[in-house]
PDB file of N, CA and C in Angstrom:
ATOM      1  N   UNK A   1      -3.576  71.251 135.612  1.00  0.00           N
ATOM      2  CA  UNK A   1      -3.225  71.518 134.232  1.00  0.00           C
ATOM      3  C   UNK A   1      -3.816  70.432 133.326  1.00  0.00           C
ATOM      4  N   UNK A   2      -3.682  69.067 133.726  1.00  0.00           N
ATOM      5  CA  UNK A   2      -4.217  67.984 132.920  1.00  0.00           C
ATOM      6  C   UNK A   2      -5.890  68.867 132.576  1.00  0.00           C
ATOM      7  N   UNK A   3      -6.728  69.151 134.148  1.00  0.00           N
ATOM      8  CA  UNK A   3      -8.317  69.273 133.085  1.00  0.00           C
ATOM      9  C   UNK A   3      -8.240  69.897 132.477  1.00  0.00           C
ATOM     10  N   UNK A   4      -7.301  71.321 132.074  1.00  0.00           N
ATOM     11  CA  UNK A   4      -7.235  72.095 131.579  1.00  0.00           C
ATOM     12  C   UNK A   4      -6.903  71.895 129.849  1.00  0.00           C
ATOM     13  N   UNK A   5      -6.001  71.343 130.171  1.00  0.00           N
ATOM     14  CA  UNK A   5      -5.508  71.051 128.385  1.00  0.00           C
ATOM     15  C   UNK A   5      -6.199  69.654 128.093  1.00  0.00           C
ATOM     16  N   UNK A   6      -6.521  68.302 128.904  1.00  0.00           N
ATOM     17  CA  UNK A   6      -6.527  67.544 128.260  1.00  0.00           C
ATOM     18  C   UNK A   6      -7.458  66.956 127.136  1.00  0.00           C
ATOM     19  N   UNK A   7      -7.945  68.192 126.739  1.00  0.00           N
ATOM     20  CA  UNK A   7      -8.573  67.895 125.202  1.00  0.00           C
ATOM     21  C   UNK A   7      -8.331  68.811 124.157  1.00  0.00           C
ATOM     22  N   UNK A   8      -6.702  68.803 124.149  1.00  0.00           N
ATOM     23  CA  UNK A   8      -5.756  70.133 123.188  1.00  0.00           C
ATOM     24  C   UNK A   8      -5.616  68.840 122.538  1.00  0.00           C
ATOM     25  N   UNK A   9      -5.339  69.150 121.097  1.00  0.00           N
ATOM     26  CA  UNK A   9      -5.241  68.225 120.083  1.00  0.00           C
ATOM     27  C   UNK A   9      -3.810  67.525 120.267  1.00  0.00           C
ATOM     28  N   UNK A  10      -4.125  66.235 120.069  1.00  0.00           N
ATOM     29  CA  UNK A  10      -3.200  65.209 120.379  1.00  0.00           C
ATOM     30  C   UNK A  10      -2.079  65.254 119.141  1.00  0.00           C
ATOM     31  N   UNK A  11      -1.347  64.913 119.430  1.00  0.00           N
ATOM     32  CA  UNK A  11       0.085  64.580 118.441  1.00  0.00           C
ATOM     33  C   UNK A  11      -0.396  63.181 117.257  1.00  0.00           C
ATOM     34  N   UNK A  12       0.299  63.288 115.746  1.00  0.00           N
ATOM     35  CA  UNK A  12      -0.167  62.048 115.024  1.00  0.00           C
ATOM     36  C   UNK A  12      -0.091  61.164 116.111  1.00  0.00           C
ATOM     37  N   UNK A  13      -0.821  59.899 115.825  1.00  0.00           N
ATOM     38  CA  UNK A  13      -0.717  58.290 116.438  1.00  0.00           C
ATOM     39  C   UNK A  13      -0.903  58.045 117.862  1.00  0.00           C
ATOM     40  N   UNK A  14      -1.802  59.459 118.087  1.00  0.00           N
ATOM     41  CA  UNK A  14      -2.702  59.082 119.655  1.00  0.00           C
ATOM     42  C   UNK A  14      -3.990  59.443 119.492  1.00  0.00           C
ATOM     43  N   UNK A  15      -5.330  58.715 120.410  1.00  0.00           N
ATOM     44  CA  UNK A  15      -6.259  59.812 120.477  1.00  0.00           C
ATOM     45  C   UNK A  15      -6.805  59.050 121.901  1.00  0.00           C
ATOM     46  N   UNK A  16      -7.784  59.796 122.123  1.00  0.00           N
ATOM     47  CA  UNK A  16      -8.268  59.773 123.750  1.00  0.00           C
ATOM     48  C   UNK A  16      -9.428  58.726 123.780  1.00  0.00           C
ATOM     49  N   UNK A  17      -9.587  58.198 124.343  1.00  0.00           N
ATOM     50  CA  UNK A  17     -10.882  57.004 124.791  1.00  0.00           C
ATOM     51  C   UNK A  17     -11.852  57.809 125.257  1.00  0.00           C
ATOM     52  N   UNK A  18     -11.875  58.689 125.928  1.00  0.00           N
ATOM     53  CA  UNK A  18     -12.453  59.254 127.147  1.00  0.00           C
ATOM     54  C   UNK A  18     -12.261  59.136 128.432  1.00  0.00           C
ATOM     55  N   UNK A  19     -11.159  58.363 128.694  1.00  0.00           N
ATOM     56  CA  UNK A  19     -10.500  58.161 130.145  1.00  0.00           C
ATOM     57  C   UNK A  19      -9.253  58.205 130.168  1.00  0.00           C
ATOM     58  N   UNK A  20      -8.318  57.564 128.878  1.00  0.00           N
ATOM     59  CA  UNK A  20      -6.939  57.234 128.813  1.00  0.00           C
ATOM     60  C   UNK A  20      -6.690  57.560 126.948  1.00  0.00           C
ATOM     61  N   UNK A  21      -5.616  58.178 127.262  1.00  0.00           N
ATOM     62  CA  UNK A  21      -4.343  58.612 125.997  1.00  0.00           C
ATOM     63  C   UNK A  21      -4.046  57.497 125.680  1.00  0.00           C
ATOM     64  N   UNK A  22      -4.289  56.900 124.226  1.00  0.00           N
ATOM     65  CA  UNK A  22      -3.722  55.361 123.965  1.00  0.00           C
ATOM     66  C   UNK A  22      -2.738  56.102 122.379  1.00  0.00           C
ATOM     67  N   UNK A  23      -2.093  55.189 122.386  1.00  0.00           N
ATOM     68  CA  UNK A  23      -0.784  55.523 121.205  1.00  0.00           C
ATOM     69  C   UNK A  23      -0.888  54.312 119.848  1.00  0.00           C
ATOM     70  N   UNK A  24      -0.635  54.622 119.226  1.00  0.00           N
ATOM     71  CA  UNK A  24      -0.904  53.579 117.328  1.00  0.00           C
ATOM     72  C   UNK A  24      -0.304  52.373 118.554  1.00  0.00           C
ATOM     73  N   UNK A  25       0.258  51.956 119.268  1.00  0.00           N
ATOM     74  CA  UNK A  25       0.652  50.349 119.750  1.00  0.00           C
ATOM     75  C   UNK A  25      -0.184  50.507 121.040  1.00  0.00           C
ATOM     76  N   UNK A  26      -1.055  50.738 121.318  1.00  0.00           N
ATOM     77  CA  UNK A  26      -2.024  50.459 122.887  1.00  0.00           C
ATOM     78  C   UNK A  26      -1.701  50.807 123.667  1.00  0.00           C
ATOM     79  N   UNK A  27      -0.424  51.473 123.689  1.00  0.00           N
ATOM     80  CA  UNK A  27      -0.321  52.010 125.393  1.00  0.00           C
ATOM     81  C   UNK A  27      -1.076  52.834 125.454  1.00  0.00           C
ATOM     82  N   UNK A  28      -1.363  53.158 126.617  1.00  0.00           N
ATOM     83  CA  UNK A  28      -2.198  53.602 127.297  1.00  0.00           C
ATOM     84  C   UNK A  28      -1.688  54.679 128.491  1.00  0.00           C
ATOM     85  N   UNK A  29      -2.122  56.193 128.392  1.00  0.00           N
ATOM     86  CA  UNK A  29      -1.282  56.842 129.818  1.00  0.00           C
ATOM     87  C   UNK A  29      -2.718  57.501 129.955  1.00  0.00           C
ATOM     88  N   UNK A  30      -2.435  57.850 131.028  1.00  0.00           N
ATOM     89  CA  UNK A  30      -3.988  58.809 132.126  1.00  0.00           C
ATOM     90  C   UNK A  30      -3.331  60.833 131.521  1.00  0.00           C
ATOM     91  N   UNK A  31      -2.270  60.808 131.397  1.00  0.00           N
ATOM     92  CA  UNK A  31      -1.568  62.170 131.140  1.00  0.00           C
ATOM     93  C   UNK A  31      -1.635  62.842 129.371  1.00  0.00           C
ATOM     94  N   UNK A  32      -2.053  63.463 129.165  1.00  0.00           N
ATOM     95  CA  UNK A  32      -2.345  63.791 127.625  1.00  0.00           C
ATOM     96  C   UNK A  32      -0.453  64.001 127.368  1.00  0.00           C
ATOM     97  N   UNK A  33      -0.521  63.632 125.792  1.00  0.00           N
ATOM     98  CA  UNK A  33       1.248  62.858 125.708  1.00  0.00           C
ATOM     99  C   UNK A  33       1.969  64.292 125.197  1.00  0.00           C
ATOM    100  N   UNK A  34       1.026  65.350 125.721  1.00  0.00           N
ATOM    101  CA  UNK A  34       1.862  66.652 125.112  1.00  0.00           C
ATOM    102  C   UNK A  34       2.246  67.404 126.646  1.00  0.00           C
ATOM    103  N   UNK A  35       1.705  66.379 127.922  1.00  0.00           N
ATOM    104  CA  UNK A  35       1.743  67.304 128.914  1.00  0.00           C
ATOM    105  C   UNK A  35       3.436  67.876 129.487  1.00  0.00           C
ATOM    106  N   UNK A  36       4.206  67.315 129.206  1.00  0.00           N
ATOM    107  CA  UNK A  36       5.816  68.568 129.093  1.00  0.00           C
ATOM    108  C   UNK A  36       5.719  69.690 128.547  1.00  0.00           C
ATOM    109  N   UNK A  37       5.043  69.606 127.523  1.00  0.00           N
ATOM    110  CA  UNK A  37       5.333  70.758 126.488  1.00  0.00           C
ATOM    111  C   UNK A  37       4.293  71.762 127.331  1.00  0.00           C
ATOM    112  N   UNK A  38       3.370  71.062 127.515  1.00  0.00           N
ATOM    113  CA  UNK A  38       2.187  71.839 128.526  1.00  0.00           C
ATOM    114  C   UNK A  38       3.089  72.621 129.696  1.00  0.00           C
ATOM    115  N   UNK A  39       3.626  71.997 130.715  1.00  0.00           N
ATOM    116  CA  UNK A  39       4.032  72.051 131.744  1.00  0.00           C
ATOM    117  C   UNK A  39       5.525  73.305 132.034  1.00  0.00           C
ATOM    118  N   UNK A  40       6.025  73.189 129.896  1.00  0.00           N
ATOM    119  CA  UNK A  40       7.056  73.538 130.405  1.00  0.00           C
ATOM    120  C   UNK A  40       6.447  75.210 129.491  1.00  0.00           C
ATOM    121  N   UNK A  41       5.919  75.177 128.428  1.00  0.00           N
ATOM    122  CA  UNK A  41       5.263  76.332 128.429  1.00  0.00           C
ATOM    123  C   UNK A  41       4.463  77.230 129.757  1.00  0.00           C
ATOM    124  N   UNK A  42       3.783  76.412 130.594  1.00  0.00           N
ATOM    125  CA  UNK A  42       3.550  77.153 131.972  1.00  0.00           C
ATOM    126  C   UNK A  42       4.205  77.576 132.573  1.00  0.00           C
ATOM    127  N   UNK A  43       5.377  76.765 133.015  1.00  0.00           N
ATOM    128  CA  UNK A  43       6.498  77.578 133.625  1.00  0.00           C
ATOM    129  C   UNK A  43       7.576  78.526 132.923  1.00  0.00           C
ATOM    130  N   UNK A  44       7.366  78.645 131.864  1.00  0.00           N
ATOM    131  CA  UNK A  44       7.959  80.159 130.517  1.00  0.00           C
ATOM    132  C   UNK A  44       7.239  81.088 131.107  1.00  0.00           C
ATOM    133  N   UNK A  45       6.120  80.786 130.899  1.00  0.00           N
ATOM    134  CA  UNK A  45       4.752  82.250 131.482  1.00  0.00           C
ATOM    135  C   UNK A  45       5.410  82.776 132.970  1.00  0.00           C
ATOM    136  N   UNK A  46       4.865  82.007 133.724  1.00  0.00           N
ATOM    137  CA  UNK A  46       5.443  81.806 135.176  1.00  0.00           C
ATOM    138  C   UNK A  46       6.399  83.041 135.228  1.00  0.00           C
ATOM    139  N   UNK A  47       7.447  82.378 134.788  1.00  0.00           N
ATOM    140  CA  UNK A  47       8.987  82.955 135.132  1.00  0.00           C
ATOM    141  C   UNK A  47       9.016  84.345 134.421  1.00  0.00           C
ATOM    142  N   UNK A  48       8.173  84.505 133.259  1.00  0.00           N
ATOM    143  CA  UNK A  48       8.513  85.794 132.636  1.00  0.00           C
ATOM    144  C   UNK A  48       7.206  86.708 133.568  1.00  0.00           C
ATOM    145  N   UNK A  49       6.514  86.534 133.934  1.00  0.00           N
ATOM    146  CA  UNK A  49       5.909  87.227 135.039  1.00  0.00           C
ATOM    147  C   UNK A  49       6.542  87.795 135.984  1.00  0.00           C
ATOM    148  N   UNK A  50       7.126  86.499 136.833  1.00  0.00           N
ATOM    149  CA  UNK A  50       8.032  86.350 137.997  1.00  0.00           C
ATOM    150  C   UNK A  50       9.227  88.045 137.470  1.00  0.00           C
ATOM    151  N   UNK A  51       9.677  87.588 136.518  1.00  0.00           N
ATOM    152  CA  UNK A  51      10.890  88.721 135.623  1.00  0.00           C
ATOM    153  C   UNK A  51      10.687  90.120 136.037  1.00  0.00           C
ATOM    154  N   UNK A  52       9.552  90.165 135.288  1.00  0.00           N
ATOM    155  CA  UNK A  52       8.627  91.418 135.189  1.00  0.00           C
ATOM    156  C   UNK A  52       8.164  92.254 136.341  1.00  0.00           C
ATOM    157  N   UNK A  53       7.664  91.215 137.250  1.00  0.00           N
ATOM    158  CA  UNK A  53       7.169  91.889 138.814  1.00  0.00           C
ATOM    159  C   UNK A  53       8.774  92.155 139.409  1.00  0.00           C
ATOM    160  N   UNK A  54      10.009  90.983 139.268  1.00  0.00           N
ATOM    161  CA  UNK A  54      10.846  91.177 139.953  1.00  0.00           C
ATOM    162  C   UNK A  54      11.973  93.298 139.430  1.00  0.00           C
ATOM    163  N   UNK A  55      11.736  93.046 138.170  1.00  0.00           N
ATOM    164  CA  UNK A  55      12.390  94.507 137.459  1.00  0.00           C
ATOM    165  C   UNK A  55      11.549  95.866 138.054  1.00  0.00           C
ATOM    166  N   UNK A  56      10.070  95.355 138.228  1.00  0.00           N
ATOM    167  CA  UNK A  56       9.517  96.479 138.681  1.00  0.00           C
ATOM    168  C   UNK A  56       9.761  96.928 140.410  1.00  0.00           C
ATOM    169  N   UNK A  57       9.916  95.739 141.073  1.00  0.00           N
ATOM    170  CA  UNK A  57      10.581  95.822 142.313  1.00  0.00           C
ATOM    171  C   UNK A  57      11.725  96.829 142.028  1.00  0.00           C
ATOM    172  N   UNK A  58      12.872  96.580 141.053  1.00  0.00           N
ATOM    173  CA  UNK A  58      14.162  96.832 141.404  1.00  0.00           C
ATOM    174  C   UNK A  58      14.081  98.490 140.718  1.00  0.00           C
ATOM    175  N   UNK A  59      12.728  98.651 140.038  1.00  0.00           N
ATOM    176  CA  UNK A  59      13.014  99.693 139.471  1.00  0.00           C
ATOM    177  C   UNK A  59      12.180 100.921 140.584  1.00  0.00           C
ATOM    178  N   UNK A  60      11.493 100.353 141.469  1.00  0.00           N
ATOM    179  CA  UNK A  60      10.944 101.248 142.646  1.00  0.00           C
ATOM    180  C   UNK A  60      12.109 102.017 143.376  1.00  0.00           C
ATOM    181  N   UNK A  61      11.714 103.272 144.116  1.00  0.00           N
ATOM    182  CA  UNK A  61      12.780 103.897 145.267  1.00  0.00           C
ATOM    183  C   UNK A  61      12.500 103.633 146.571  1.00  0.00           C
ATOM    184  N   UNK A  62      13.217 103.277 147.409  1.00  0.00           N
ATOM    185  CA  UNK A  62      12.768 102.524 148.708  1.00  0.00           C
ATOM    186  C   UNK A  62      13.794 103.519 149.427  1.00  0.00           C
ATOM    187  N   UNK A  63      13.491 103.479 150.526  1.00  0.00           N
ATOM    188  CA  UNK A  63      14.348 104.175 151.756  1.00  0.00           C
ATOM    189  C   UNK A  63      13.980 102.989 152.814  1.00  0.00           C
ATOM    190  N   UNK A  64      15.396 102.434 153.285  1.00  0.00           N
ATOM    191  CA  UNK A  64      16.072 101.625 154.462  1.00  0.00           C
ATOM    192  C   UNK A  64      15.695 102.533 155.675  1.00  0.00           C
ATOM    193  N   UNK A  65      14.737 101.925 156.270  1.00  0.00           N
ATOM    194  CA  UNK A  65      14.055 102.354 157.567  1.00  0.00           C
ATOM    195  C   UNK A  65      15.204 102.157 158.908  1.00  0.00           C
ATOM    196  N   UNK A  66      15.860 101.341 158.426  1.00  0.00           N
ATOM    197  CA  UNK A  66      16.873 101.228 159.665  1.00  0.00           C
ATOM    198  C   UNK A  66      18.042 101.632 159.576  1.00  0.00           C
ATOM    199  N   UNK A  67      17.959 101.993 158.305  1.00  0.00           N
ATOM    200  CA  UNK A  67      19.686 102.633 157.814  1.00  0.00           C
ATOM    201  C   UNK A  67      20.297 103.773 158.913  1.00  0.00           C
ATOM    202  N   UNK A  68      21.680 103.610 159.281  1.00  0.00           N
ATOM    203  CA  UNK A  68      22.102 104.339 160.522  1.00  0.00           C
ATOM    204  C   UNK A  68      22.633 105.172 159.572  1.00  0.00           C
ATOM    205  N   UNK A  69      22.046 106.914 160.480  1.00  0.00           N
ATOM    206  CA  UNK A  69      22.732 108.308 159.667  1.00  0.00           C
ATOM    207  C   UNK A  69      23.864 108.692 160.808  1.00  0.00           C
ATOM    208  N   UNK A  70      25.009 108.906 159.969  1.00  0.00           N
ATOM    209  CA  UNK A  70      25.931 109.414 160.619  1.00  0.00           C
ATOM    210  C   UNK A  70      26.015 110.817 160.788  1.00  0.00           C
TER     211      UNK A  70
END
């Protein structure tokens, strides 16, 4: 996900070196400083997929191959 986003526009009072995310006081991280928001938008997608395939499961008709007929 980092190569993916890490040249999505940075938040005020950061910008990129070309190796490291530095902040208006010098820190310095290897992780672009939006990557939660990244991470947690991926897993929204994810799960509403996950949703979607799981409803279409429940909305199929299946017959129990082992079901005992009396």
């Amino acid at each position: 996900m980092q190569m993916k986003r890490h040249l999505d526009p940075l938040p005020a009072g950061y910008f990129y070196n070309g190796t490291q995310f530095v902040n208006f006081f010098g820190d310095k991280m290897d992780y672009h400083p939006l990557m939660d928001q990244f991470m947690n938008d991926y897993l929204e997608e994810a799960n509403r997929e996950i949703e979607k395939y799981n409803r279409e499961l429940e909305e199929q008709e299946y017959h129990d191959l082992f079901e005992q007929k009396t």
